[in-house]
C-alpha atoms as a PDB file:
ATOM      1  CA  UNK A   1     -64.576 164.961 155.804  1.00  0.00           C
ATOM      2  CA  UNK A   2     -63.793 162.120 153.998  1.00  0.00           C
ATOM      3  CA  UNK A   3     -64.187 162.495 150.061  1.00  0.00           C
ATOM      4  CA  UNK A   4     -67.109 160.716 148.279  1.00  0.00           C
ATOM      5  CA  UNK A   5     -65.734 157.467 146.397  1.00  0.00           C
ATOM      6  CA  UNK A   6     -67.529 158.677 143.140  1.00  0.00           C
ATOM      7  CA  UNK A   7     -65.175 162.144 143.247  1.00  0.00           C
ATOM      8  CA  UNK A   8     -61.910 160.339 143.725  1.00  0.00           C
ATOM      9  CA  UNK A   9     -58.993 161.625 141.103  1.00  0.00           C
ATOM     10  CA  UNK A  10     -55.738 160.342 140.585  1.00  0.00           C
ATOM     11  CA  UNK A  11     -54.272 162.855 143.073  1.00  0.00           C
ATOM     12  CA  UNK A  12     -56.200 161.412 146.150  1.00  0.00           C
ATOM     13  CA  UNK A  13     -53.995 158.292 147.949  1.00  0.00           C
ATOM     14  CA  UNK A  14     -57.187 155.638 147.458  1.00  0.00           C
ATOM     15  CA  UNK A  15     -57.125 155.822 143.447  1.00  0.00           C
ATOM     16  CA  UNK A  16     -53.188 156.391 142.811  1.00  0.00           C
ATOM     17  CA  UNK A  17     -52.274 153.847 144.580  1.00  0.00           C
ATOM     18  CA  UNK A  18     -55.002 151.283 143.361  1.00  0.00           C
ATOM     19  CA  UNK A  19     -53.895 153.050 139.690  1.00  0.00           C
ATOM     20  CA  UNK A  20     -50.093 152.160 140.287  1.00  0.00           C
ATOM     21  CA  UNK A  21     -50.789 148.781 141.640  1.00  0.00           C
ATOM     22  CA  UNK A  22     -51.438 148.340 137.726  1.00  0.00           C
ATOM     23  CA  UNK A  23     -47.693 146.686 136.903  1.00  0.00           C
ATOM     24  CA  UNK A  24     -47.732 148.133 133.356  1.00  0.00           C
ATOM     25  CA  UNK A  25     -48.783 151.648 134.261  1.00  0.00           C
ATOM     26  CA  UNK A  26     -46.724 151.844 136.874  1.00  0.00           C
ATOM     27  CA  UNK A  27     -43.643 151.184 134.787  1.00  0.00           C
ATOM     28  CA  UNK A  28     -44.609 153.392 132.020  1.00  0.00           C
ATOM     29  CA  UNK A  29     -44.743 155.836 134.388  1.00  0.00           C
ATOM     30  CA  UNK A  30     -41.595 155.526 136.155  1.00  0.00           C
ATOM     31  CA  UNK A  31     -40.043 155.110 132.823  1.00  0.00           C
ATOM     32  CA  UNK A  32     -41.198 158.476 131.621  1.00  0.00           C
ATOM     33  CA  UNK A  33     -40.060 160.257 134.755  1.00  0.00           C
ATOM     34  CA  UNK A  34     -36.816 158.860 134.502  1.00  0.00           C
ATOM     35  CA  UNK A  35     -36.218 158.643 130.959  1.00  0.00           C
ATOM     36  CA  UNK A  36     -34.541 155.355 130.952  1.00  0.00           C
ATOM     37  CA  UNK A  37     -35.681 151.701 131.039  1.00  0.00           C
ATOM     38  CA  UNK A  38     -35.725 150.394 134.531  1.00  0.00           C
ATOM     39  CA  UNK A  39     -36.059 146.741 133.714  1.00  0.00           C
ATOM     40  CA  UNK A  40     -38.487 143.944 134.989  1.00  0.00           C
ATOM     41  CA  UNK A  41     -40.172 145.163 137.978  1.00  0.00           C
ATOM     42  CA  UNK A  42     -40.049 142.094 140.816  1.00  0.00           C
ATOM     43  CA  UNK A  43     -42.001 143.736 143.848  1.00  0.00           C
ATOM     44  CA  UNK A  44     -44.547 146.121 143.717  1.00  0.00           C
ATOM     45  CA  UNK A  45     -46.635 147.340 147.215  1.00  0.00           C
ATOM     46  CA  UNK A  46     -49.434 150.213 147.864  1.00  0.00           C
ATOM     47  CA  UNK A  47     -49.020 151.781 151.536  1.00  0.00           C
ATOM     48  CA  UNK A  48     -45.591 149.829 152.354  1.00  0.00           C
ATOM     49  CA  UNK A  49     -44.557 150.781 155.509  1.00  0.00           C
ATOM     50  CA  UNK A  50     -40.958 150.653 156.861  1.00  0.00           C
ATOM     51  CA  UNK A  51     -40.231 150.453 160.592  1.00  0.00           C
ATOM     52  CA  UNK A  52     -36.667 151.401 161.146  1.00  0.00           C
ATOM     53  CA  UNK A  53     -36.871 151.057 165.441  1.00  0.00           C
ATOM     54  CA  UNK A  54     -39.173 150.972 167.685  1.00  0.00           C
ATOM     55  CA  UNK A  55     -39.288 154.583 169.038  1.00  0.00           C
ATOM     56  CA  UNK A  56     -38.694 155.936 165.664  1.00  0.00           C
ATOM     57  CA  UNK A  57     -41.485 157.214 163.501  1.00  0.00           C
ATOM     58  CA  UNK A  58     -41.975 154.826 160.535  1.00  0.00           C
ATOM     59  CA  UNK A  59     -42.647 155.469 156.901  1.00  0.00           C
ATOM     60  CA  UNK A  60     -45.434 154.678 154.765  1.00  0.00           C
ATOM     61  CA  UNK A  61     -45.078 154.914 150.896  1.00  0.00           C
ATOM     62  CA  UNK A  62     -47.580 155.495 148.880  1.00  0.00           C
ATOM     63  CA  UNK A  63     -46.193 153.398 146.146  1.00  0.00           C
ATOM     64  CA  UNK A  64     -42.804 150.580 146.544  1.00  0.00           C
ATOM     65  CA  UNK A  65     -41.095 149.463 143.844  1.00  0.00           C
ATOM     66  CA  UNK A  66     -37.951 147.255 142.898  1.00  0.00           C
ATOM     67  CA  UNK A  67     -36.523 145.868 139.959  1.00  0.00           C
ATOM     68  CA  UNK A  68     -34.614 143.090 138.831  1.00  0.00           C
ATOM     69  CA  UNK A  69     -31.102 144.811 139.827  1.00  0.00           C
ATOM     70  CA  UNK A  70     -32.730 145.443 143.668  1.00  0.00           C
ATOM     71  CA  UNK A  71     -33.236 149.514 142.659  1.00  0.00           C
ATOM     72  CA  UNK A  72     -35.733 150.863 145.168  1.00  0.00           C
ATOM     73  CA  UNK A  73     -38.255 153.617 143.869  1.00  0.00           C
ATOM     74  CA  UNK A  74     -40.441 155.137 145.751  1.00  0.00           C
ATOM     75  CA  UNK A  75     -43.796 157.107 144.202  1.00  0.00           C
ATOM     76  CA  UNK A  76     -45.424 159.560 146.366  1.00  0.00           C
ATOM     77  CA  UNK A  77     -48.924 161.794 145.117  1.00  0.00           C
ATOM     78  CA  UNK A  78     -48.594 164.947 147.342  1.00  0.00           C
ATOM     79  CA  UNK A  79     -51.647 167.248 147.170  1.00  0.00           C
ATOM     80  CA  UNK A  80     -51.055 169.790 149.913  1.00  0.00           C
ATOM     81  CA  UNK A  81     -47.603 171.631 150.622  1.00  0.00           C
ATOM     82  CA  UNK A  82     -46.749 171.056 154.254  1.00  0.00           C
ATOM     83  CA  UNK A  83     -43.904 172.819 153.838  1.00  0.00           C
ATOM     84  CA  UNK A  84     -41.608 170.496 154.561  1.00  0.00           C
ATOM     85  CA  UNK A  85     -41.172 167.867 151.887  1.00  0.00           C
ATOM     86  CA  UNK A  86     -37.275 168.249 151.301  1.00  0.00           C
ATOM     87  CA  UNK A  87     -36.523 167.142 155.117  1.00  0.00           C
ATOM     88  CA  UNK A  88     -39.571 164.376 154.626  1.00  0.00           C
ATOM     89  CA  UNK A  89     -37.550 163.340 151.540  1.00  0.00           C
ATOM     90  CA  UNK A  90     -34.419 163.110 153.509  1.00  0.00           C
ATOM     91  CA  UNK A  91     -36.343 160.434 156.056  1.00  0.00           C
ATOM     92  CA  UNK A  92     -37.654 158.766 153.590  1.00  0.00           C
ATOM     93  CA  UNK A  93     -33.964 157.992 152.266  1.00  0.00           C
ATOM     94  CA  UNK A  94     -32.643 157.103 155.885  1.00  0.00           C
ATOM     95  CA  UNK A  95     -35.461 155.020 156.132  1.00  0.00           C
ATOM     96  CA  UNK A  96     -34.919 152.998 152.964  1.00  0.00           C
ATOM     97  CA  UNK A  97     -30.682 152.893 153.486  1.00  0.00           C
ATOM     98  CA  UNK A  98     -31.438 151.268 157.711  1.00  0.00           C
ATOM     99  CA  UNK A  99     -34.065 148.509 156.045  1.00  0.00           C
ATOM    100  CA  UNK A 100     -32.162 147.510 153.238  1.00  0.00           C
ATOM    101  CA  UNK A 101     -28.663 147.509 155.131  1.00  0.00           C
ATOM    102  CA  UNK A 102     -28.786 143.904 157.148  1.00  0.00           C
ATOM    103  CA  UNK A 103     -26.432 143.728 159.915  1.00  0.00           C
ATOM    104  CA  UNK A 104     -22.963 142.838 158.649  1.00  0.00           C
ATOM    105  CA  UNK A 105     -23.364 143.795 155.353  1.00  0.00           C
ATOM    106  CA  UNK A 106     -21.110 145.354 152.865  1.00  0.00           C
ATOM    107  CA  UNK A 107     -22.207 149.119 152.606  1.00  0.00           C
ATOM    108  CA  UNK A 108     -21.745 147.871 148.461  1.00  0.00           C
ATOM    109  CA  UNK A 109     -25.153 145.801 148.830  1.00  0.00           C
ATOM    110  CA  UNK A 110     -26.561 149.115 148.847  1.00  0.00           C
ATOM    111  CA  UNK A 111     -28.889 149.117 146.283  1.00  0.00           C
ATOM    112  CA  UNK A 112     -29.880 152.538 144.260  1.00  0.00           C
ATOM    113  CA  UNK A 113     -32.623 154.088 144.847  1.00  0.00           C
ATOM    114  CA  UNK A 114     -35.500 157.031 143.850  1.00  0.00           C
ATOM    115  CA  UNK A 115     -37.840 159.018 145.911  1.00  0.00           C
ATOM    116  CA  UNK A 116     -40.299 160.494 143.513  1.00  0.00           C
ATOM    117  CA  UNK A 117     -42.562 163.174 144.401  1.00  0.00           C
ATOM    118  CA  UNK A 118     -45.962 164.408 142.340  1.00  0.00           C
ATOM    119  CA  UNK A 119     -46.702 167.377 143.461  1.00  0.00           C
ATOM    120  CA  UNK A 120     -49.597 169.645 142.467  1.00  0.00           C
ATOM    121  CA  UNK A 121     -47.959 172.637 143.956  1.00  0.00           C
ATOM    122  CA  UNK A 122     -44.471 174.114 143.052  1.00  0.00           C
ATOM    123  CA  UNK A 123     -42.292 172.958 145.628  1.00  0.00           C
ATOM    124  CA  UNK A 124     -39.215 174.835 144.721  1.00  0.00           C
ATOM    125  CA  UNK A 125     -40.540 178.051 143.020  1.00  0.00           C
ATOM    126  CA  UNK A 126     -38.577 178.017 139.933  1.00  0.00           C
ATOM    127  CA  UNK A 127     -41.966 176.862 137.311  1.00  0.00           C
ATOM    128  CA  UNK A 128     -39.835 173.843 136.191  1.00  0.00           C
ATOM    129  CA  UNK A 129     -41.596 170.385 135.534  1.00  0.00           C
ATOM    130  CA  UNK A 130     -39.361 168.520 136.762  1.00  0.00           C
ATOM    131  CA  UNK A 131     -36.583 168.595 139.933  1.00  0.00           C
ATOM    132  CA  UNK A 132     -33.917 166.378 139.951  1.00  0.00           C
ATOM    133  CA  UNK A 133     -31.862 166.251 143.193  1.00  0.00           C
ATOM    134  CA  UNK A 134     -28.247 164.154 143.602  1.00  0.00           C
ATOM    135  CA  UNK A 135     -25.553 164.550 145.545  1.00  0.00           C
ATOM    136  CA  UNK A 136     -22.210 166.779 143.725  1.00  0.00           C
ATOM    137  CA  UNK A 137     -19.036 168.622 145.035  1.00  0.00           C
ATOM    138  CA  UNK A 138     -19.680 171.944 145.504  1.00  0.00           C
ATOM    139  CA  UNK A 139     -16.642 172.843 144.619  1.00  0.00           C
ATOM    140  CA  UNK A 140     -16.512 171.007 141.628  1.00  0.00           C
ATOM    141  CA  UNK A 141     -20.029 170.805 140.174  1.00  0.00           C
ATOM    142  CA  UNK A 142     -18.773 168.361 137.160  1.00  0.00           C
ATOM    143  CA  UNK A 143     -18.555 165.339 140.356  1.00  0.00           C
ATOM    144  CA  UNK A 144     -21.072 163.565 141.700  1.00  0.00           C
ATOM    145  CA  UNK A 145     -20.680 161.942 145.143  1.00  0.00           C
ATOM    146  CA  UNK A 146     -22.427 158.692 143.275  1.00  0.00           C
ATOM    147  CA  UNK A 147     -23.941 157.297 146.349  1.00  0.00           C
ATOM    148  CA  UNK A 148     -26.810 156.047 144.572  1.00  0.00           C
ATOM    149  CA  UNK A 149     -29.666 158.399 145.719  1.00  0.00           C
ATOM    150  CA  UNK A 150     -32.012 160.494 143.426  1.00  0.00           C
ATOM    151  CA  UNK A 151     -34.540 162.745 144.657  1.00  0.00           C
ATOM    152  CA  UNK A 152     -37.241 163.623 142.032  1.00  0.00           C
ATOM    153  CA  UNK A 153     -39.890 166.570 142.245  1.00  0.00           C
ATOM    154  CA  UNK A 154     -42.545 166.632 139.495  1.00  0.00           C
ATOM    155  CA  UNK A 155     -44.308 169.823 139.450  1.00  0.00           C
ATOM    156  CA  UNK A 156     -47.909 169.772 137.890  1.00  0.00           C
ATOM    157  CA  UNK A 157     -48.484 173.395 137.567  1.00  0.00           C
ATOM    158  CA  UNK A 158     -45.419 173.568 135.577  1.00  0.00           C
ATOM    159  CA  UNK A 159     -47.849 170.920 132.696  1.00  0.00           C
ATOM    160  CA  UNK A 160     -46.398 173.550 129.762  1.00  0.00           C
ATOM    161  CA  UNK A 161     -42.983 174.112 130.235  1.00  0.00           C
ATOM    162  CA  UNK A 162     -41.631 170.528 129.046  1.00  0.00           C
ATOM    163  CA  UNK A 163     -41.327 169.144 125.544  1.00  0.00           C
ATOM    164  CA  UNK A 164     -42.148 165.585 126.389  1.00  0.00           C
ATOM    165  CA  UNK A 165     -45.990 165.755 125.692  1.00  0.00           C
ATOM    166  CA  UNK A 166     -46.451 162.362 127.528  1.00  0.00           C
ATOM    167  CA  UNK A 167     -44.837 163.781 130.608  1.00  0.00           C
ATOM    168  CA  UNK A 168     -47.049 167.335 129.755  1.00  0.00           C
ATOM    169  CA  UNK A 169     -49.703 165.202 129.213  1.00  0.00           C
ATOM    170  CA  UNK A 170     -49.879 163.292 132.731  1.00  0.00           C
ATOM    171  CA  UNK A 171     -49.080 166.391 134.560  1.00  0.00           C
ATOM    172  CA  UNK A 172     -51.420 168.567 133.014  1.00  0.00           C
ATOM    173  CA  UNK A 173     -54.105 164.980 133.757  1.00  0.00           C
ATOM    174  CA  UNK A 174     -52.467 165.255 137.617  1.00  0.00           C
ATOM    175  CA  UNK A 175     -53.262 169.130 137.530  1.00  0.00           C
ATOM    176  CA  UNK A 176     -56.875 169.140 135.764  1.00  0.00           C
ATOM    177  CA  UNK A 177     -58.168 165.734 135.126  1.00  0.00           C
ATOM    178  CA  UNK A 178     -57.889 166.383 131.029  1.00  0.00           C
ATOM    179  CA  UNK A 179     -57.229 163.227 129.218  1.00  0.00           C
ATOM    180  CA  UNK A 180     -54.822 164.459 126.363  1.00  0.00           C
ATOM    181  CA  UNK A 181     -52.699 161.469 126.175  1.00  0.00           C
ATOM    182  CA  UNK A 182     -52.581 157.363 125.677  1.00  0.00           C
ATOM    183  CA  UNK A 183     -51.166 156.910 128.699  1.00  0.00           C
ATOM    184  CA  UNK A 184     -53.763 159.029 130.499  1.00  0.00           C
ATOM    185  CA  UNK A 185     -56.778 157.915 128.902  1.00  0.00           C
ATOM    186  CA  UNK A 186     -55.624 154.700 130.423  1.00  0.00           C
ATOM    187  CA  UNK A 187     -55.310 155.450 133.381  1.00  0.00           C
ATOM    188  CA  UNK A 188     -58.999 157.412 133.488  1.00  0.00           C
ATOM    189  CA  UNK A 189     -59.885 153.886 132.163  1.00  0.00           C
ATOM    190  CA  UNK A 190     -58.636 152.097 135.439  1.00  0.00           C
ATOM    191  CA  UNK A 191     -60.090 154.924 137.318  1.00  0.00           C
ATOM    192  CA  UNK A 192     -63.187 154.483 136.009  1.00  0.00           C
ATOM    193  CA  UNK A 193     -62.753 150.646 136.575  1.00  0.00           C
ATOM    194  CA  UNK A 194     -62.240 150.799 139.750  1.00  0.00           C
ATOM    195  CA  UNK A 195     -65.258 153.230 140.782  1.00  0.00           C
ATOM    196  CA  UNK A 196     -67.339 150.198 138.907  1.00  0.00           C
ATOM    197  CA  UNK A 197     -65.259 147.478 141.814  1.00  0.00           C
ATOM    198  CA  UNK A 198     -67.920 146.858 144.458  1.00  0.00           C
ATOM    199  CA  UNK A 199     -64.706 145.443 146.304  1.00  0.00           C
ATOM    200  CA  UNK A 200     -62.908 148.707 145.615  1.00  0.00           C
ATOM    201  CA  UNK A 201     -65.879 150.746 147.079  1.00  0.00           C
ATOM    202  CA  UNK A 202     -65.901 148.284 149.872  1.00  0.00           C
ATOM    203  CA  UNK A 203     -62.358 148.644 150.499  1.00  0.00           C
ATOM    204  CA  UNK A 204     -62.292 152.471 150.102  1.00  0.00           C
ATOM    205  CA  UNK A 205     -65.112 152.837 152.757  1.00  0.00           C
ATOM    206  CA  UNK A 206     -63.328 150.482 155.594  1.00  0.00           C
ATOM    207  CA  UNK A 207     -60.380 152.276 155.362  1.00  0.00           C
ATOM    208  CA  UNK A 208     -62.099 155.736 155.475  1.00  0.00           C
ATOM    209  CA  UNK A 209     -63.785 154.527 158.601  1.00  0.00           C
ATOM    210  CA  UNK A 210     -60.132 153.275 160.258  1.00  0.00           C
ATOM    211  CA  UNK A 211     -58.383 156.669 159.135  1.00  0.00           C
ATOM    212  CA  UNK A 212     -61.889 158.467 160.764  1.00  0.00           C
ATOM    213  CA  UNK A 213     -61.058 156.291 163.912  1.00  0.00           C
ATOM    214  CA  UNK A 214     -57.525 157.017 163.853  1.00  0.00           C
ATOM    215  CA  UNK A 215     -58.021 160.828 163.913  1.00  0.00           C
ATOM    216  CA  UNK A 216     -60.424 160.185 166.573  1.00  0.00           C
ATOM    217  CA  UNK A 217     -58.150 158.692 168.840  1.00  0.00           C
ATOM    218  CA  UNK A 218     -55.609 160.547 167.867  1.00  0.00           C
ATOM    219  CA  UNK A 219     -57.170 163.140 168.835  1.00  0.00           C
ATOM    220  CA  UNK A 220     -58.884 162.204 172.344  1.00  0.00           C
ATOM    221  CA  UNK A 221     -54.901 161.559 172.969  1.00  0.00           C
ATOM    222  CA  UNK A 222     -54.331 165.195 172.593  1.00  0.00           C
ATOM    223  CA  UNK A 223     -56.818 166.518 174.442  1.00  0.00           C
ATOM    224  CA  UNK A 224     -55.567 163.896 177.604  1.00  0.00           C
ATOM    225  CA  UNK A 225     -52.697 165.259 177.194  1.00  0.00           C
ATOM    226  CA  UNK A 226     -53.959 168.646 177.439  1.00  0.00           C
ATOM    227  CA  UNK A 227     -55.544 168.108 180.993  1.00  0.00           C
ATOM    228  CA  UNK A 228     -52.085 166.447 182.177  1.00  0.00           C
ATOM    229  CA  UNK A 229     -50.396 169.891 181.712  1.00  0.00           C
ATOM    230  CA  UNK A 230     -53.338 171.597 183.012  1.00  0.00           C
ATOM    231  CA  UNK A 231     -53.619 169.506 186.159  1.00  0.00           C
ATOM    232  CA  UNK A 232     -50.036 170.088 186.100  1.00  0.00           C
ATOM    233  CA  UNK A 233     -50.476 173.895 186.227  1.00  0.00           C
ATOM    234  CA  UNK A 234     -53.301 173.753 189.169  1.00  0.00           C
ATOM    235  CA  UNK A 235     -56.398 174.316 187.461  1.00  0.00           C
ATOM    236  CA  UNK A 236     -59.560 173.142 188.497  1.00  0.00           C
ATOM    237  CA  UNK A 237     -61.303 170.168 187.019  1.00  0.00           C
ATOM    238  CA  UNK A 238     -64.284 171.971 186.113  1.00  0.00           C
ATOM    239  CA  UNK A 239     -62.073 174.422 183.638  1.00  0.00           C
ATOM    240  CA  UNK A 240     -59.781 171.514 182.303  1.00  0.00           C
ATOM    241  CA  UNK A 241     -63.628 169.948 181.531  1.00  0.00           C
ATOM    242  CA  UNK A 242     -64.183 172.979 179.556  1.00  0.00           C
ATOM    243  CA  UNK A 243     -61.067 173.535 177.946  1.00  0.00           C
ATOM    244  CA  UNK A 244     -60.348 169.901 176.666  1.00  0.00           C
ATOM    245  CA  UNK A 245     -64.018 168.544 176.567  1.00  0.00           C
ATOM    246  CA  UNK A 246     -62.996 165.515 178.782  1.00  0.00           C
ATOM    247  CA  UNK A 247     -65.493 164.100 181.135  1.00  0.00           C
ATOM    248  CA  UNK A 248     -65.001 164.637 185.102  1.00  0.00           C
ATOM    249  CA  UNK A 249     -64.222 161.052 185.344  1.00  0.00           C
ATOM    250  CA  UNK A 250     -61.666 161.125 182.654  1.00  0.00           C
ATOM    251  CA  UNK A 251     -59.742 164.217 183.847  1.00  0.00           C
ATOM    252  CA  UNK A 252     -59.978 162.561 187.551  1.00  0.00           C
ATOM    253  CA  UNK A 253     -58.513 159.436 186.451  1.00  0.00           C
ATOM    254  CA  UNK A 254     -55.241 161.634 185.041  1.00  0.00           C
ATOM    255  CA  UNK A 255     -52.464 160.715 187.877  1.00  0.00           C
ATOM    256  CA  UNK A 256     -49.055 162.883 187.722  1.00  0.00           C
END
């Protein structure tokens, strides 16, 4: 079911990203996460997608960013725990270190980077706000390996145990909607602002229709896929009709 436009929150894909798109919040936010200044932002994108090779799966992020010095940070809103975010993290980093890496290039062009997770769910279990992931010697904790990589986890349910009340304040907005904060009443603000975009409702409904017909065909895939195996196996067509709820014609038309 696809959620009515009116409903839409920060935590659904639609609204964050058209949120983030906003240059300002979108640096305030970062800025709060990381507790630094990460200078003029140069490229900002909504659903960027990376292609690393043709039979490789690709990667879509919610939310691209780059500054000034080339540091990529990446801004994901993750409702749902799938259960396997850390190894979708790890991806997400290959993904970013094969497109940025040209052919020929010094492995020093590498340019830092962030992958930022919002998560309404406690990923790791411990009730802390805020994860922060790099990679240090085991042996000696004290060292870090320095490669440039951060992996962030923000957990909303966790809204109470930090002392930054802006950061408390967005991730108790992220867990409940509650405006306590400046920098969440603006953000309600562009929410609201957007639900009043005719071309926002517009845009929301055509790609609700495109995800409907991707699921659709995604899923007609499966079931052909299905009646291979089962033709495979020697069953009749009449069961493999019943089973997959493919036409005679269709599972006819499956050669081996």
């Amino acid at each position: 079911m696809v959620k009515d436009f009116d409903r839409l929150t920060i935590t659904d894909d639609f609204m964050f990203c058209k949120v983030m798109q906003n240059e300002g919040l979108c640096k305030e936010l970062l800025e709060m996460i990381l507790t630094d200044k990460i200078g003029k932002i140069t490229a900002l994108a909504a659903q960027y997608s990376i292609a690393t090779y043709e039979q490789a799966k690709s990667v879509r992020f919610d939310i691209a960013v780059q500054n000034e010095k080339g540091t990529f940070y990446d801004i994901e809103m993750q409702v749902a725990d799938t259960h396997n975010l850390a190894k979708r993290m790890r991806f997400y980093q290959a993904a970013i270190d094969i497109s940025f890496l040209d052919k020929g290039y010094s492995y020093k062009k590498m340019s830092d980077s962030f992958i930022i997770f919002i998560c309404l769910f406690d990923m790791i279990g411990k009730n802390k706000p805020v994860y922060t992931f790099e990679n240090i010697c085991i042996e000696d904790k004290s060292i870090c390996l320095q490669d440039g990589t951060k992996k962030i986890i923000l957990n909303a349910n966790a809204f109470n145990e930090t002392d930054d009340k802006d950061l408390s304040g967005f991730l108790k907005y992220v867990k409940t909607g509650i405006v306590t904060t400046d920098f969440t009443g603006r953000i309600e603000n562009m929410i609201q602002a957007v639900k009043n975009s005719e071309q926002a409702r517009q845009e929301y409904r055509i790609m609700s229709a495109a995800m409907m017909d991707e699921r659709e065909k995604g899923s007609h895939q499966a079931k052909l896929e299905t009646a291979e195996i089962l033709k495979r196996l020697g069953d009749p067509i009449q069961k493999i009709v019943q089973v997959t709820g493919l036409t005679e014609e269709e599972v006819e038309k499956i050669h081996l």
